[in-house]
Protein backbone atom coordinates (compact mmCIF):
# COMPACT_ATOMS: atom_id res chain seq x y z
CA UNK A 1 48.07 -7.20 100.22
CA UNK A 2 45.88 -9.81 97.82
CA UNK A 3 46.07 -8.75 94.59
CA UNK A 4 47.86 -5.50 94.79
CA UNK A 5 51.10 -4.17 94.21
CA UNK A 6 53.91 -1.96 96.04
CA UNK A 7 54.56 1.24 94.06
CA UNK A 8 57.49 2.92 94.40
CA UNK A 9 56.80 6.72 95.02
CA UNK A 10 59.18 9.79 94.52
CA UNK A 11 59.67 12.88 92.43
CA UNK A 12 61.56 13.85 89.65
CA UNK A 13 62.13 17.71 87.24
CA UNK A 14 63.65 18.03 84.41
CA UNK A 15 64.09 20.99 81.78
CA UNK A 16 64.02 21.49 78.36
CA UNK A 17 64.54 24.19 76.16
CA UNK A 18 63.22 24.58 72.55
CA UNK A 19 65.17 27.45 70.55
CA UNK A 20 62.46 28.69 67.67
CA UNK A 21 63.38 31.15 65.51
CA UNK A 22 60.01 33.19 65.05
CA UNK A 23 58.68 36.13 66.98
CA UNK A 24 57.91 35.58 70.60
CA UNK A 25 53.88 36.76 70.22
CA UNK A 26 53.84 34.23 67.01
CA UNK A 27 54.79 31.63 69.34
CA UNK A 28 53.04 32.52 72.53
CA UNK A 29 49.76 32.71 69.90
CA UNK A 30 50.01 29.19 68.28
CA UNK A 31 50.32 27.72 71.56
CA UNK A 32 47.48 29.39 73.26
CA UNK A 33 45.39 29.20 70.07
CA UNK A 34 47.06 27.47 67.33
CA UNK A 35 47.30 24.07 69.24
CA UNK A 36 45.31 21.99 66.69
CA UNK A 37 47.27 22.78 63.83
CA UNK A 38 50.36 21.53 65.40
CA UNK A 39 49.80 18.91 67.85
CA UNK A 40 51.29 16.06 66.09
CA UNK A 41 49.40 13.01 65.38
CA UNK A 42 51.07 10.54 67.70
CA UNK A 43 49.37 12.64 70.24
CA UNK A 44 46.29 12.04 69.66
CA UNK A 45 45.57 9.59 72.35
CA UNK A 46 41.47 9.55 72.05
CA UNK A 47 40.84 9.58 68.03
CA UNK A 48 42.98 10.35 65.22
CA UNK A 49 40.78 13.09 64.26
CA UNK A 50 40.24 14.19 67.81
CA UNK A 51 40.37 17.77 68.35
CA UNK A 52 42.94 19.69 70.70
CA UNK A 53 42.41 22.57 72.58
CA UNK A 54 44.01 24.59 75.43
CA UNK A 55 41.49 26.90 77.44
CA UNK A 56 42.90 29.32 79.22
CA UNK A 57 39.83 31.07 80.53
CA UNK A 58 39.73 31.01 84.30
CA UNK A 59 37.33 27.84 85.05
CA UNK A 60 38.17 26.61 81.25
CA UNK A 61 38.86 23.30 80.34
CA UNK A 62 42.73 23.42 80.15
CA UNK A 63 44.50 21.79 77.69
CA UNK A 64 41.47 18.69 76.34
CA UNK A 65 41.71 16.16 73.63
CA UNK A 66 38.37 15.49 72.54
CA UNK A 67 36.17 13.36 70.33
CA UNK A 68 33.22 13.59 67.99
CA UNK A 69 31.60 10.55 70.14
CA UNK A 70 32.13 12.41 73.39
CA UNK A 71 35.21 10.45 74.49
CA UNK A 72 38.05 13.00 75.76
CA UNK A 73 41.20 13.28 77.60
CA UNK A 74 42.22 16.27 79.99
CA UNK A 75 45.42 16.45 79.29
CA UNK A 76 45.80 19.15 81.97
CA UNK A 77 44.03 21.87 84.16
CA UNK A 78 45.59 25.45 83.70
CA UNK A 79 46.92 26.34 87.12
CA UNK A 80 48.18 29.90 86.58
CA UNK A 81 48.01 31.94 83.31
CA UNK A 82 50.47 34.31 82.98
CA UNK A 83 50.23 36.04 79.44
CA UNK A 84 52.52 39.42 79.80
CA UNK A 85 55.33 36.72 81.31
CA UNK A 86 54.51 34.20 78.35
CA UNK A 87 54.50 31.38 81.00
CA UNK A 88 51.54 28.82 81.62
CA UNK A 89 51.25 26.43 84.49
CA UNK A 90 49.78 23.30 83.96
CA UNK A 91 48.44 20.66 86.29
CA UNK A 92 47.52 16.77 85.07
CA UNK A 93 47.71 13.38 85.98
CA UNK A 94 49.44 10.28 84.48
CA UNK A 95 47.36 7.11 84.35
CA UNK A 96 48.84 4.16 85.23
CA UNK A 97 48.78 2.72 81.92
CA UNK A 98 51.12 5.89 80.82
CA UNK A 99 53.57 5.15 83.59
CA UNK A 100 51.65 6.32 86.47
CA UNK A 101 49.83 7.21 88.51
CA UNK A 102 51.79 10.40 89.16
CA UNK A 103 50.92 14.39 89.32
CA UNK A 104 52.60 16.05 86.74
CA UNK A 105 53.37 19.98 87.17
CA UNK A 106 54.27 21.23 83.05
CA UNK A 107 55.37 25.14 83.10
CA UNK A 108 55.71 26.74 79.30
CA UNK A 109 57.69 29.87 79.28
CA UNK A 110 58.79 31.43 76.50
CA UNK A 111 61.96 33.59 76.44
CA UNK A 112 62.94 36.35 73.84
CA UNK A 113 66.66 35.84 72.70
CA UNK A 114 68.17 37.57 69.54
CA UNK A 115 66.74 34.64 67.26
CA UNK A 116 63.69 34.35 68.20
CA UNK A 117 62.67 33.02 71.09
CA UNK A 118 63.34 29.98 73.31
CA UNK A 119 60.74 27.70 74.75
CA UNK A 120 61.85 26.09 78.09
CA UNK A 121 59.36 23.55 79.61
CA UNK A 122 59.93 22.11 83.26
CA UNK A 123 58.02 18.95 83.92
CA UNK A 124 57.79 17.64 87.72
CA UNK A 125 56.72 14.24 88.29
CA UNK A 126 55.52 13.55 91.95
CA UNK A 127 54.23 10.10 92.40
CA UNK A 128 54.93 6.55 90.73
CA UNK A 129 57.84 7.65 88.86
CA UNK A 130 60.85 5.54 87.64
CA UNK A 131 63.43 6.52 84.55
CA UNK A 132 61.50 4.50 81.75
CA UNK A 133 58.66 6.91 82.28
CA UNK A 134 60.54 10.10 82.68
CA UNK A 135 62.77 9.17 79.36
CA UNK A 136 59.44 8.91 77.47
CA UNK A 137 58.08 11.65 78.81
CA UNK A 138 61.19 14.19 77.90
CA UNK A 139 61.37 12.51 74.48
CA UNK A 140 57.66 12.87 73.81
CA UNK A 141 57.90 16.46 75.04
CA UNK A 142 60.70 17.49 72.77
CA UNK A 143 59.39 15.58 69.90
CA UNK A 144 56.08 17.45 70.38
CA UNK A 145 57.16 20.89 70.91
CA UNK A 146 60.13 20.29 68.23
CA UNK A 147 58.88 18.58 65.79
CA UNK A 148 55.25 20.05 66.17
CA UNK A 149 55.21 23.73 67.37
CA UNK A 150 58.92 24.63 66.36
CA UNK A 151 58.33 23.56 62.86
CA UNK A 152 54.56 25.04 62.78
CA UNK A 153 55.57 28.48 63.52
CA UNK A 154 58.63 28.38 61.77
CA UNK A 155 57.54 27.49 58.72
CA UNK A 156 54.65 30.09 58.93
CA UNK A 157 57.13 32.81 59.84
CA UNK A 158 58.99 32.15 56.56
């Protein structure tokens, strides 16, 4: 093959869970409408003043990064929106300059406990996947839904 490459294709899951200690409809409504004010800044992967949204409307946009020059990023495509379960599944693509290319199916589900609540996300990778990619992709994850939405709603529930 002139001037290609062999990728290496497989599959991968893993879980996380995300213990919050607010209400479970404060947490279900800062992700579904809230996203902007949390999604932390070393996520914005179009323009540091980009704007974040996740549309859950059937036909919507899904969750979209964009730009006041029209540049954006589809993060991903809501596949099923399940609000009176408080889970989301979400369907998106990794470029290859992320790690890719690999399909990426994200499912949010949020979990009442006697704290609060606990978020677990499962992320499947199908694709060009190796364990460089996955580790970044669990860290960023956790970072993001730690450090971002566990901290936003937190701090507002207090």
């Amino acid at each position: 093959m002139k001037g290609g490459r062999k990728l290496s294709m497989g599959g991968v899951q893993y879980e996380l869970e995300i213990a919050i200690q607010a209400p479970i409809d404060k947490v279900w409504q800062a992700i579904i409408n809230d996203i902007q004010l949390w999604w932390l800044g070393d996520f914005h992967m179009v323009a540091p003043d980009s704007q974040v949204e996740l549309d859950v409307r059937p036909g919507g946009r899904g969750l979209m990064e964009t730009a006041g020059d029209g540049s954006f990023l589809q993060w991903y495509t809501v596949q099923a929106y399940l609000p009176q379960q408080r889970k989301i599944y979400l369907v998106g693509n990794l470029a290859p300059e992320f790690g890719g290319p690999s399909t990426s199916n994200l499912s949010l589900e949020l979990i009442s406990d006697s704290e609060g609540c606990t978020l677990k996300i499962t992320d499947a990778h199908h694709g060009c996947v190796d364990e460089q990619t996955i580790d970044s992709l669990e860290k960023g994850w956790k970072q993001l839904f730690d450090s971002g939405l566990r901290c936003y709603v937190e701090d507002k529930a207090n």
